[in-house]
Protein backbone atom coordinates (compact mmCIF):
# COMPACT_ATOMS: atom_id res chain seq x y z
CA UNK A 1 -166.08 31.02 -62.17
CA UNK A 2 -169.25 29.86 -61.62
CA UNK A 3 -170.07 29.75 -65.48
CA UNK A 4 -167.02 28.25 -66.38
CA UNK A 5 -167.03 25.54 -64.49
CA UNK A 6 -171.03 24.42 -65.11
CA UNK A 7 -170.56 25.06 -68.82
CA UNK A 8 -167.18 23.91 -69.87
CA UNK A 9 -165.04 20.75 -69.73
CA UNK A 10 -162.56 20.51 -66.93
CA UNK A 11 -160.03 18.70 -65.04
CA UNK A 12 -157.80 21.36 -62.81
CA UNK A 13 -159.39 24.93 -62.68
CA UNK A 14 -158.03 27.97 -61.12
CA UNK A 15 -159.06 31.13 -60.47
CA UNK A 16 -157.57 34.45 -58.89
CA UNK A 17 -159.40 36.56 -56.36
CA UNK A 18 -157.83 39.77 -56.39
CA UNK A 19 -160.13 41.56 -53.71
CA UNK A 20 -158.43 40.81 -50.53
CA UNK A 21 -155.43 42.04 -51.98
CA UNK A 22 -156.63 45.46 -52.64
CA UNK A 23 -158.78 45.78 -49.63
CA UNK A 24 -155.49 45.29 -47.21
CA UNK A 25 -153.85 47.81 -48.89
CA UNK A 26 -156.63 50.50 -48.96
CA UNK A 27 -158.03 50.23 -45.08
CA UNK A 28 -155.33 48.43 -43.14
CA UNK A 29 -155.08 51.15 -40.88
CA UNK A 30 -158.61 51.30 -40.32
CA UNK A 31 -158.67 47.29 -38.79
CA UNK A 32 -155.41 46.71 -37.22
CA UNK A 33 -154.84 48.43 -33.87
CA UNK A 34 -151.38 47.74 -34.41
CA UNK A 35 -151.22 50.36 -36.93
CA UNK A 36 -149.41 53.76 -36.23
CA UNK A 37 -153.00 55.26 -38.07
CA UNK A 38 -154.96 53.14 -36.16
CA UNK A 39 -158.37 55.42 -35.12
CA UNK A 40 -160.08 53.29 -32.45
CA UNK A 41 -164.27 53.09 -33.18
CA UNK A 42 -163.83 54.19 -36.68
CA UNK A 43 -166.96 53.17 -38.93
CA UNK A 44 -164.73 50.50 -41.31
CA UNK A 45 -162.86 48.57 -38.32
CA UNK A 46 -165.16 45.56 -39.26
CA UNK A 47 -165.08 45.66 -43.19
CA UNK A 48 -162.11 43.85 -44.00
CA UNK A 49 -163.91 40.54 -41.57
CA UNK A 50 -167.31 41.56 -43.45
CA UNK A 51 -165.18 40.96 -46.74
CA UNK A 52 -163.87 37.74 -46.22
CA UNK A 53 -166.39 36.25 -44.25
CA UNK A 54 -168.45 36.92 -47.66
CA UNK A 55 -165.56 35.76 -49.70
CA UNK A 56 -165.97 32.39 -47.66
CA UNK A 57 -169.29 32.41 -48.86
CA UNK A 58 -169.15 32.41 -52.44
CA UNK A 59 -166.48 30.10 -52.09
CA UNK A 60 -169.02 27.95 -50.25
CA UNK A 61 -171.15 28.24 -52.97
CA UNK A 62 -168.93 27.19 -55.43
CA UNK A 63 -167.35 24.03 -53.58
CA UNK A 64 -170.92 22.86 -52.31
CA UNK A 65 -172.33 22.82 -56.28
CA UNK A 66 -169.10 21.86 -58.06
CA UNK A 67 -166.76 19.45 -55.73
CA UNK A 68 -167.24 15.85 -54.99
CA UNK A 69 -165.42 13.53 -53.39
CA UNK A 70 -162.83 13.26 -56.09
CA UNK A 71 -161.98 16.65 -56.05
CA UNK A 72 -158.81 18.28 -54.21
CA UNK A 73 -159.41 22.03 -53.77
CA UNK A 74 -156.32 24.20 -52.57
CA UNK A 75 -156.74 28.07 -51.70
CA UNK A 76 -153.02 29.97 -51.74
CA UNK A 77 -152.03 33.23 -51.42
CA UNK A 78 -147.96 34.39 -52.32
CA UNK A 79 -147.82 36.38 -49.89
CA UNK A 80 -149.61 38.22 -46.50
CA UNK A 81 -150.14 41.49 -45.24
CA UNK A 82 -148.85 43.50 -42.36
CA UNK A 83 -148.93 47.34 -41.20
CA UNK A 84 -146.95 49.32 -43.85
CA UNK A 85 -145.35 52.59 -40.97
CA UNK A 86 -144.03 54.64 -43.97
CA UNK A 87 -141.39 54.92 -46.62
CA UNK A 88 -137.83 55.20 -46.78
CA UNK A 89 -136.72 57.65 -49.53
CA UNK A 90 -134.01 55.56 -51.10
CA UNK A 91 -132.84 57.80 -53.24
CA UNK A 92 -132.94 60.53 -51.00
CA UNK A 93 -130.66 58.78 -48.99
CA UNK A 94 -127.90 57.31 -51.64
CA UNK A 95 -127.68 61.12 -52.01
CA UNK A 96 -126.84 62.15 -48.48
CA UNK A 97 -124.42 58.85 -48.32
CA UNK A 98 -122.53 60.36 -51.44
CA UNK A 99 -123.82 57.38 -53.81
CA UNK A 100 -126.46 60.06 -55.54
CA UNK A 101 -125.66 63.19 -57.67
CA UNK A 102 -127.79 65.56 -59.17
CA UNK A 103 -127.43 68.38 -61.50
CA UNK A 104 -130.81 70.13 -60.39
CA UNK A 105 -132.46 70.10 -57.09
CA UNK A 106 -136.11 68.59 -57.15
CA UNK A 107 -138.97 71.38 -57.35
CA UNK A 108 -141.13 69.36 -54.69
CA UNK A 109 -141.64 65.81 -55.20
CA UNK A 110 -140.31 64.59 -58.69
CA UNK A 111 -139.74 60.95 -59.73
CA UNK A 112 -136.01 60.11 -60.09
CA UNK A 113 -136.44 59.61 -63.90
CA UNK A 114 -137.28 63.43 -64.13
CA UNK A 115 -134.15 64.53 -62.44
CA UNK A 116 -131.14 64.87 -64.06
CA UNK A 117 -128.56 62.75 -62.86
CA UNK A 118 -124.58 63.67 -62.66
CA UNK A 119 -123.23 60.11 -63.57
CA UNK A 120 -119.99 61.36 -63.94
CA UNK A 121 -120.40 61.53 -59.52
CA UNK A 122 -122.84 58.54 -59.32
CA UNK A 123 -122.23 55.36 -57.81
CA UNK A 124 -125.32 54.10 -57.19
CA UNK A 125 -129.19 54.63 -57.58
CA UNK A 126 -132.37 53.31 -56.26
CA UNK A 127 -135.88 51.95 -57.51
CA UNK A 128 -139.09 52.28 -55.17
CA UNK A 129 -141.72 49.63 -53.95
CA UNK A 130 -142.54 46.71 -51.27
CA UNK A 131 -138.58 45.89 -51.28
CA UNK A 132 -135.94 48.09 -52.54
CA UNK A 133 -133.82 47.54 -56.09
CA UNK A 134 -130.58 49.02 -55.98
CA UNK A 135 -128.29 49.33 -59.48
CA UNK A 136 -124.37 50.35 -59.57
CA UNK A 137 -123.00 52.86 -61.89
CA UNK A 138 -120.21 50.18 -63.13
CA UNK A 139 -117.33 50.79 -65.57
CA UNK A 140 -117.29 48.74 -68.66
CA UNK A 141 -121.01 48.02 -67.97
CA UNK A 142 -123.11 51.23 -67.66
CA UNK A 143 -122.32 54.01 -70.34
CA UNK A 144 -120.95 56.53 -67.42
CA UNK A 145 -119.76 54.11 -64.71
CA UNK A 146 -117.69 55.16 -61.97
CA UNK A 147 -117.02 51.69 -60.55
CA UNK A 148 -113.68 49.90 -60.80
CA UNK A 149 -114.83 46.20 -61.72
CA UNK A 150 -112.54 45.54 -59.49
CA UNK A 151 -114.70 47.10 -56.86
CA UNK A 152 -117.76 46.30 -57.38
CA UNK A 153 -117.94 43.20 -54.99
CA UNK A 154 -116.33 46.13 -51.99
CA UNK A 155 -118.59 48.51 -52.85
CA UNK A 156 -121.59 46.07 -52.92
CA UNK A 157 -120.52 45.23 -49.50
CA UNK A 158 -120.10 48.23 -48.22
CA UNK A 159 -123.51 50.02 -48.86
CA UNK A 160 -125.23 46.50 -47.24
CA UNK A 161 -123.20 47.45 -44.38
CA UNK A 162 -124.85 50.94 -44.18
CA UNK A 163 -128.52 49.70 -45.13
CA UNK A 164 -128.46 46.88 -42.98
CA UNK A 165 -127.31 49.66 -40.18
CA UNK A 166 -130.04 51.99 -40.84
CA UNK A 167 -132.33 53.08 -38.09
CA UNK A 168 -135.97 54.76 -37.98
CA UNK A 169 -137.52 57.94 -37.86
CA UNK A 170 -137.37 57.22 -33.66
CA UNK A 171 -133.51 56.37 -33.69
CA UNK A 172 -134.54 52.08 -33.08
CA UNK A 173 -133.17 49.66 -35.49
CA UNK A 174 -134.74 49.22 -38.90
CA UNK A 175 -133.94 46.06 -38.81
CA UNK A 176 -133.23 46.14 -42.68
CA UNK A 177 -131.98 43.10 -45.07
CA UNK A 178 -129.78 43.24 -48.31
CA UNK A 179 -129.61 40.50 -50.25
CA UNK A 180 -127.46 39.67 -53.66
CA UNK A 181 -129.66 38.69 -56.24
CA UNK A 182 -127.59 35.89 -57.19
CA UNK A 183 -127.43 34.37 -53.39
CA UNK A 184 -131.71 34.25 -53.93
CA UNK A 185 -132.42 33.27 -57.47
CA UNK A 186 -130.66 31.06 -59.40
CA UNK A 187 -130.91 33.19 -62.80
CA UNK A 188 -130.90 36.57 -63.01
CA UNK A 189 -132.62 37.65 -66.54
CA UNK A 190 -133.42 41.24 -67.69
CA UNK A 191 -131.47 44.42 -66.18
CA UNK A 192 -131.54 42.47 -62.30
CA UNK A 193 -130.80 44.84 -59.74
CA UNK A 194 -127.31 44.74 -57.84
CA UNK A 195 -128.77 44.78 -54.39
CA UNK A 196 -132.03 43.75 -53.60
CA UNK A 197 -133.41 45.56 -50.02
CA UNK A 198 -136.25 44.77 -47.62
CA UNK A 199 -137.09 47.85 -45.38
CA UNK A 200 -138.24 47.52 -41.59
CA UNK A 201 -139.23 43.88 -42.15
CA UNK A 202 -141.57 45.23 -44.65
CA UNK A 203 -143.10 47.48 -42.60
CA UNK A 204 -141.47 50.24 -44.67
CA UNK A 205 -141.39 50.34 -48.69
CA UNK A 206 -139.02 51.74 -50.90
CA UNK A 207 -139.79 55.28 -52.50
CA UNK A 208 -137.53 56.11 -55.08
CA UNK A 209 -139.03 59.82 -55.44
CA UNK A 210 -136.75 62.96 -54.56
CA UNK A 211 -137.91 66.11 -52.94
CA UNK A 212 -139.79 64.52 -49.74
CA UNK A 213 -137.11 66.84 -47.50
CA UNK A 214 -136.11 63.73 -45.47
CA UNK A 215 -135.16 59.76 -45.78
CA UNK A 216 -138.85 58.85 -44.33
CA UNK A 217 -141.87 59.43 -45.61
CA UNK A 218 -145.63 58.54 -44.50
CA UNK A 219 -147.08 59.51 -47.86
CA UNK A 220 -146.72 57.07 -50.46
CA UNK A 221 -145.39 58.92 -53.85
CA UNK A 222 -147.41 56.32 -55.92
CA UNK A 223 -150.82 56.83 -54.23
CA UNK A 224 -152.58 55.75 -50.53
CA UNK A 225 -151.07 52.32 -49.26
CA UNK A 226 -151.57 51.14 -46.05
CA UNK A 227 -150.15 47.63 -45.82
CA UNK A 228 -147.23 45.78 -47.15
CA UNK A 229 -146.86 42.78 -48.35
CA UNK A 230 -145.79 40.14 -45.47
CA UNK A 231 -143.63 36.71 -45.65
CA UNK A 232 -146.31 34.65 -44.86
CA UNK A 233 -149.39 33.53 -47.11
CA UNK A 234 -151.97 30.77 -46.96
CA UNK A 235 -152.13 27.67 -48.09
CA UNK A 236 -155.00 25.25 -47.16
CA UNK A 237 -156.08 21.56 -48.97
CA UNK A 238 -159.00 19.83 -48.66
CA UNK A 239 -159.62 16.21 -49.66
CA UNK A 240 -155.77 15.63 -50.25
CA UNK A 241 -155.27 12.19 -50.92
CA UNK A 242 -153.35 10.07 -48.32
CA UNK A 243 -153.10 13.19 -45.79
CA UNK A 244 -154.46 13.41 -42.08
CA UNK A 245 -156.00 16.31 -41.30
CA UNK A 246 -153.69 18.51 -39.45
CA UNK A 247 -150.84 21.04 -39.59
CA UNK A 248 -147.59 21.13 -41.74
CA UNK A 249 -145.07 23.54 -41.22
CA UNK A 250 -141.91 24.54 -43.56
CA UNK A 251 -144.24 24.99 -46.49
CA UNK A 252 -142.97 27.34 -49.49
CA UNK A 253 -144.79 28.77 -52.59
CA UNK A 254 -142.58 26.67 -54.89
CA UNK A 255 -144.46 23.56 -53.56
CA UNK A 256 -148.01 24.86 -55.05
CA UNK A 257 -146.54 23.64 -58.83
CA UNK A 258 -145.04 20.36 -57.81
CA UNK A 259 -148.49 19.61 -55.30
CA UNK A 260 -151.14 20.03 -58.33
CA UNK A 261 -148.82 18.29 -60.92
CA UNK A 262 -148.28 15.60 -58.12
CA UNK A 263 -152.22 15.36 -57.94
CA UNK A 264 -152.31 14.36 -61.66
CA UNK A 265 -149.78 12.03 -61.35
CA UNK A 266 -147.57 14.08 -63.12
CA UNK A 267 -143.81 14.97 -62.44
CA UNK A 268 -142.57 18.87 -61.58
CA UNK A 269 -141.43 20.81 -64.51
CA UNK A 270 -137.68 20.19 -64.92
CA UNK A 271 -135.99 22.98 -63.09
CA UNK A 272 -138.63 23.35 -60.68
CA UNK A 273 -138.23 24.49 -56.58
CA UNK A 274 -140.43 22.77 -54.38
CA UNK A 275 -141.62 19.43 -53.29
CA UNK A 276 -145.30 18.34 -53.29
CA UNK A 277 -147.08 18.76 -49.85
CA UNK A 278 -148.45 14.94 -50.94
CA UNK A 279 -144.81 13.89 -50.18
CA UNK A 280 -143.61 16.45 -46.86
């Protein structure tokens, strides 16, 4: 970055710092006391602090030889972190609702793409990660599909019903959320998912694996993960022109596009969500 912007021409430059990111996932447990792994006095408790207080320093260094008074500098994240508790086994438990059939049983933990499927007694199958991505076996739509068209909006219903009912590995409330794709974005493009499911308030992920022996899971099938993405990110502006200093609340991600373009004088892209922060 540093480079870049002493050597070449520029008007708006951006750059991603990818570091926090993978440090929240990797030692979470090790900082947050809030964290079922939590081990009090352990030697890393301070290193995720250490890491961003040096972060703040090279991004110091960077504002204090290459911003002026005519420069606006924003720093964003799309999205936080919290305590990831464990997984749910989606798949694992389409099966014991009677959504999921298999021909074979899994020999330990197997991936749902290496398990053969009985679609002729499928309804309904899961994907894993930070939210959960449900597809419908549909007739006149998937090759084998089981569900009436005329169904599909019952059906659809009915397993956000269940989800949305689910409890932990304690008996308490997951507190789950199933959304319809359509009801959040307004295209769907690609193979969108029917129902799209957020576990625990993100404390849980979605694990699409078979074989774990139960519907929770504290091993991640995809390797060692100890946070989750959270709803809330960052977003901080210095220098912005015509703003107090202060606090603003109700600010989204879509209003990062529409705040830079507004800087330039320019108008949001048609289409765009989001108003600039210049005009909240």
């Amino acid at each position: 970055a540093d480079y870049l912007l002493t050597n070449k021409p520029w008007d708006f430059f951006m750059m991603v710092e990818m570091g926090p990111d993978r440090l929240n996932h990797g030692i979470w447990s090790f900082i947050d006391p809030g964290h079922p792994r939590y081990k009090p006095d352990n030697p890393y408790k301070e290193s995720l602090r250490e890491y961003y207080r040096y972060l703040d320093g090279k991004i110091g260094d960077l504002l204090a030889k290459h911003s002026d008074d005519d420069t606006t500098v924003l720093v964003v994240s799309d999205h936080g972190a919290k305590a990831m508790v464990g997984g749910i086994c989606f798949n694992e438990w389409l099966r014991q609702e009677g959504y999921l059939s298999f021909s074979n049983e899994p020999s330990g933990i197997t991936p749902i793409n290496k398990m053969e499927i009985d679609w002729s007694k499928t309804k309904a199958w899961g994907d894993g990660g930070y939210y959960g991505r449900l597809f419908l076996n549909v007739e006149g739509r998937e090759p084998n599909g089981t569900i009436p068209q005329a169904d599909y909006e019952k059906v659809r219903d009915e397993i956000i019903e269940k989800v949305e009912a689910m409890v932990d590995h304690e008996g308490k409330p997951l507190r789950n959320k199933a959304h319809k794709p359509e009801e959040l974005y307004t295209t769907q493009n690609g193979v969108a998912p029917d129902l799209i499911l957020i576990f625990g308030e993100l404390r849980w992920r979605s694990v699409g694996s078979l074989g774990h022996g139960s519907i929770y899971t504290f091993e991640n099938d995809t390797g060692p993960d100890e946070a989750n993405h959270a709803e809330r990110g960052i977003f901080i502006m210095d220098n912005a022109p015509g703003q107090a200093t202060g606090h603003k609340d109700d600010l989204h991600l879509w209003d990062v596009h529409s705040t830079i373009l507004d800087l330039f004088g320019l108008d949001p892209a048609p289409g765009a969500l989001g108003t600039s922060v210049l005009r909240k």
